[in-house]
Protein backbone atom coordinates (compact mmCIF):
# COMPACT_ATOMS: atom_id res chain seq x y z
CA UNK A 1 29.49 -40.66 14.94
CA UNK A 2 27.25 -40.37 11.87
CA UNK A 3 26.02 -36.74 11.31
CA UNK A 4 22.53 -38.34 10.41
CA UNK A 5 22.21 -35.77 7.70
CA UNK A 6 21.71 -37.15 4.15
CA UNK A 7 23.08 -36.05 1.09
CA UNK A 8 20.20 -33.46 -0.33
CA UNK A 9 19.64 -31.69 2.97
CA UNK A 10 19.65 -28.31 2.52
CA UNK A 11 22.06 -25.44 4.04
CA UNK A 12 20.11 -24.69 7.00
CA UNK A 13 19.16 -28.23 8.08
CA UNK A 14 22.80 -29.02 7.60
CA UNK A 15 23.44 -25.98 10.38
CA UNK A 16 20.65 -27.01 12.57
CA UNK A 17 22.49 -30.46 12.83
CA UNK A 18 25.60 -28.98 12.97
CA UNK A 19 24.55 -27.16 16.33
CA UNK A 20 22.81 -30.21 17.51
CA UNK A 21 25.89 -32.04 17.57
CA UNK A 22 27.99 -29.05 18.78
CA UNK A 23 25.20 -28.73 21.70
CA UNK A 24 25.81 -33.04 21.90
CA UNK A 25 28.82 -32.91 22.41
CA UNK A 26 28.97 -29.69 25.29
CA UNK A 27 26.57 -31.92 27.16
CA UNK A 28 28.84 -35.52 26.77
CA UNK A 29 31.67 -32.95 28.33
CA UNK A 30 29.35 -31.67 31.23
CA UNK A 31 27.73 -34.81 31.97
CA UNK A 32 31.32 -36.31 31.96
CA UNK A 33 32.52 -33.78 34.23
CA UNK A 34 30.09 -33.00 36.59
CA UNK A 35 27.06 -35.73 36.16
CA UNK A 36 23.52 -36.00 34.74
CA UNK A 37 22.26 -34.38 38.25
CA UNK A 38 25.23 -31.19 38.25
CA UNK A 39 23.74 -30.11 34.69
CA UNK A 40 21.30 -27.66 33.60
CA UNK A 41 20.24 -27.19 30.64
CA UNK A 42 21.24 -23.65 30.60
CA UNK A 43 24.83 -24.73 31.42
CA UNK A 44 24.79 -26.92 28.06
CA UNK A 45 23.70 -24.30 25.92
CA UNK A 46 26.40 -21.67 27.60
CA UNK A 47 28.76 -24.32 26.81
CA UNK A 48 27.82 -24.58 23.17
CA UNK A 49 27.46 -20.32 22.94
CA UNK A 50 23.43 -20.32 22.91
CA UNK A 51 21.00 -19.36 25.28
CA UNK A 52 19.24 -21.38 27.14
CA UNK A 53 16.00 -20.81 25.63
CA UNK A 54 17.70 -21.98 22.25
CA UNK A 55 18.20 -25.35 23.68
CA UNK A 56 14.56 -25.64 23.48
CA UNK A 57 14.93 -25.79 19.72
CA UNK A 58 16.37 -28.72 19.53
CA UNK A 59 15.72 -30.58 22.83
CA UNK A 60 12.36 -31.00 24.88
CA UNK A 61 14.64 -31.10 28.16
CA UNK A 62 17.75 -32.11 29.76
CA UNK A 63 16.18 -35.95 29.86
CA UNK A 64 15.62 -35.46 25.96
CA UNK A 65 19.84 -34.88 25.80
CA UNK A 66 20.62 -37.75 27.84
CA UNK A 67 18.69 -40.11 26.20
CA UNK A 68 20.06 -38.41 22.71
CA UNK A 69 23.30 -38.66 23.91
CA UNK A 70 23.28 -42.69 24.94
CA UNK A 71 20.50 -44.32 22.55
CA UNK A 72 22.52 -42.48 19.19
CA UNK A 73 25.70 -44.00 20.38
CA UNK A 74 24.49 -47.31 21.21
CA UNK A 75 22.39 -47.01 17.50
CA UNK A 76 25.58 -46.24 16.49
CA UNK A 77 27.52 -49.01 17.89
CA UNK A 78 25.07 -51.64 16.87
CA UNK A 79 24.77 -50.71 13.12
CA UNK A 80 28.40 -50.00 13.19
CA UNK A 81 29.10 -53.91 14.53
CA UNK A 82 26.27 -55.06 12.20
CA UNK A 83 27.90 -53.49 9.06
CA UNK A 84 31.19 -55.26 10.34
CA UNK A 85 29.93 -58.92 9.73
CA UNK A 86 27.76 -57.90 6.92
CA UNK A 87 30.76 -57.24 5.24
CA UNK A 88 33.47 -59.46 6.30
CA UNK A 89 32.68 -63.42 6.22
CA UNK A 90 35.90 -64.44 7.72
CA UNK A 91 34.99 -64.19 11.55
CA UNK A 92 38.18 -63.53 12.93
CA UNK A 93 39.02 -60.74 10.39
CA UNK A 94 35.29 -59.80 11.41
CA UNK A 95 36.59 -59.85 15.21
CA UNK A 96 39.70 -57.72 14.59
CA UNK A 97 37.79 -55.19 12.31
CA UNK A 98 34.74 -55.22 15.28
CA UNK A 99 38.00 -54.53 18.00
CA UNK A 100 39.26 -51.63 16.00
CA UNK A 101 35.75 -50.36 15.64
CA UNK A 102 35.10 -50.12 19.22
CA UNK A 103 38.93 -49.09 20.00
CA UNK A 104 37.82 -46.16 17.57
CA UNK A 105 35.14 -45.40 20.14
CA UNK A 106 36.79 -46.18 23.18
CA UNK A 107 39.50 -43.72 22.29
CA UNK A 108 37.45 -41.15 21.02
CA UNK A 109 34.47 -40.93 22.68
CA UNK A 110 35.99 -41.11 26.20
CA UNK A 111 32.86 -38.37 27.67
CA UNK A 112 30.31 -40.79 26.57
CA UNK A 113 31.52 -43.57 28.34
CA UNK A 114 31.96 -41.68 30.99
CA UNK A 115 28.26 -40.59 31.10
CA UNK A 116 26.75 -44.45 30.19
CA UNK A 117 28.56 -45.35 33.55
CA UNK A 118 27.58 -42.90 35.74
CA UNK A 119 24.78 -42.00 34.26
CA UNK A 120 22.73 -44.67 32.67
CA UNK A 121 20.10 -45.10 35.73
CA UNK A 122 19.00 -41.29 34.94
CA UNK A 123 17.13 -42.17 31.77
CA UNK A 124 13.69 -42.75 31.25
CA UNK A 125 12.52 -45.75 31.53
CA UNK A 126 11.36 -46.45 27.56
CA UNK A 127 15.16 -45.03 27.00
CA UNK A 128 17.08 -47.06 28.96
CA UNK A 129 15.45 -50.48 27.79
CA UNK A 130 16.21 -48.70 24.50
CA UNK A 131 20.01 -48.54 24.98
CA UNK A 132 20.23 -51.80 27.08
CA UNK A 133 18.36 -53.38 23.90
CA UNK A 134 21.08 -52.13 21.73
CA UNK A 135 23.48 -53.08 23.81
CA UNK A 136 22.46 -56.67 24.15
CA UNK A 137 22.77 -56.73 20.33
CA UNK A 138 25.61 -55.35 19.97
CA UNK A 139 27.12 -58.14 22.62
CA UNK A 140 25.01 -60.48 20.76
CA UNK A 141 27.08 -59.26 17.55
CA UNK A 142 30.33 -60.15 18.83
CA UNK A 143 29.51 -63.49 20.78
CA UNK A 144 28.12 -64.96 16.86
CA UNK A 145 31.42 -64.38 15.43
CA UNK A 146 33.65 -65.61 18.47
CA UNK A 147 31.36 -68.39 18.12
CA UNK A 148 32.17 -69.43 14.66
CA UNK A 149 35.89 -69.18 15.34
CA UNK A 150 35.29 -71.89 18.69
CA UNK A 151 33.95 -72.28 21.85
CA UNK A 152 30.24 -72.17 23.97
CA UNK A 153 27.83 -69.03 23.68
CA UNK A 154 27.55 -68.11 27.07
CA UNK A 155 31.56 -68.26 27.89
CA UNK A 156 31.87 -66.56 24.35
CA UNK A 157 29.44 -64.00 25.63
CA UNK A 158 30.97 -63.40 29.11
CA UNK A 159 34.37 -62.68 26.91
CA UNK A 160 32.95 -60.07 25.08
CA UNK A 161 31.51 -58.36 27.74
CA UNK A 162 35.20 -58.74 29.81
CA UNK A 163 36.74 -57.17 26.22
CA UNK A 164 33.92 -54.28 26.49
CA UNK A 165 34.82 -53.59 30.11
CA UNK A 166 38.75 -53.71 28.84
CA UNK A 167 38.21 -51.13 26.05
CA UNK A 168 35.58 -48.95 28.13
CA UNK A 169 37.90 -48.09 30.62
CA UNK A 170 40.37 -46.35 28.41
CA UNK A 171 39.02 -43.08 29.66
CA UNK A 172 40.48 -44.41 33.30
CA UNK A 173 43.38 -45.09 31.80
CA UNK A 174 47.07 -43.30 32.60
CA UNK A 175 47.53 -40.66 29.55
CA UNK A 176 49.04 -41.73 26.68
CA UNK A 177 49.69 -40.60 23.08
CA UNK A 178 46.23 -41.81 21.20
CA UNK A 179 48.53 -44.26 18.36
CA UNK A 180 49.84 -45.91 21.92
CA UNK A 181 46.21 -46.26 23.39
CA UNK A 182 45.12 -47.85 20.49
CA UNK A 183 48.08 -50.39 19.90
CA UNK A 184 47.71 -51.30 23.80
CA UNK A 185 43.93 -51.26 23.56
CA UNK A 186 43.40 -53.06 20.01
CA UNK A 187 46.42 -55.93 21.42
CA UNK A 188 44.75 -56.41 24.61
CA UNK A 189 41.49 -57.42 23.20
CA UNK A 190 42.45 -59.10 20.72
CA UNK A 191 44.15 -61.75 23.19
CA UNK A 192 41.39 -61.74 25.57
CA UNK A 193 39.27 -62.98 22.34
CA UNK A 194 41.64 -65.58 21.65
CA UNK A 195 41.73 -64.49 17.99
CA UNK A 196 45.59 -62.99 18.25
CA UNK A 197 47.02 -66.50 16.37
């Protein structure tokens, strides 16, 4: 994911985001391990090497990680799909960079996924409609370029979402070396799109 830092920050802003994500991505393990509800915020920050008190730096609460955790990545997804087709005017070259995009994710980001599934419902309510807004998008993304290469909206929409399902359960999936994964992951979506000719 994007550190969200720009360029001219200076040294200790670049630290304080530094620990941010480190204190990210202690929760996305938690979370994934044990659930929003089986997390305190103490546990997070013992995970990351800071007290618990320290958390308060940098988050209002444990609801103010979750919803970090879940909106960023789904802010991430979007713009990341958005830049895709921005960029590439073919839309099946668009559709097989978008796969390896989200393969990218799917294989690296396994705790997150994790966390969206479980737990999603535990968000506020303004940050859930957030990341189900983003979401939507990001489907809505996909289903514009299947659509130039053939077919209806709505089926072209119900394939993405199959693909998404397909690519979001690699954390589910038997171990395998990450190069494997991501042939297996990347070939299977592509022929569920119908763009593998």
């Amino acid at each position: 994911m994007d550190s969200g830092i720009e360029d001219n920050a200076t040294p200790r802003e670049r630290a304080k985001a530094a620990r941010r994500r480190e204190l990210l991505a202690a929760a996305a393990r938690l979370m994934a391990e044990r659930g929003f509800a089986g997390v305190r915020l103490e546990d997070i920050g013992a995970e990351a090497g800071v007290s618990g008190p320290a958390m308060y730096r940098h988050f209002s609460g444990k609801q103010a990680v979750l919803a970090a955790l879940l909106v960023e990545i789904s802010e991430h997804l979007y713009a990341g799909g958005r830049e895709v087709v921005e960029r590439e005017p073919d839309p099946r070259a668009a559709l097989a960079e978008l796969v390896d995009f989200h393969v990218d994710f799917a294989v690296t980001e396994p705790d997150l996924i994790r966390v969206q599934y479980r737990d999603l419902w535990s968000l506020a309510v303004d940050d859930a409609h957030r990341v189900r807004q983003l979401q939507r998008r990001y489907v809505e993304t996909w289903a514009a370029e299947l659509t130039r290469v053939g077919g209806e909206v709505v089926v072209n929409r119900a394939r993405v979402h199959a693909v998404f399902g397909l690519l979001n359960a690699a954390p589910s999936l038997p171990v395998l070396p990450v190069d494997e994964l991501r042939e297996l992951l990347r070939s299977m979506a592509v022929a569920a799109l119908g763009i593998d000719r």
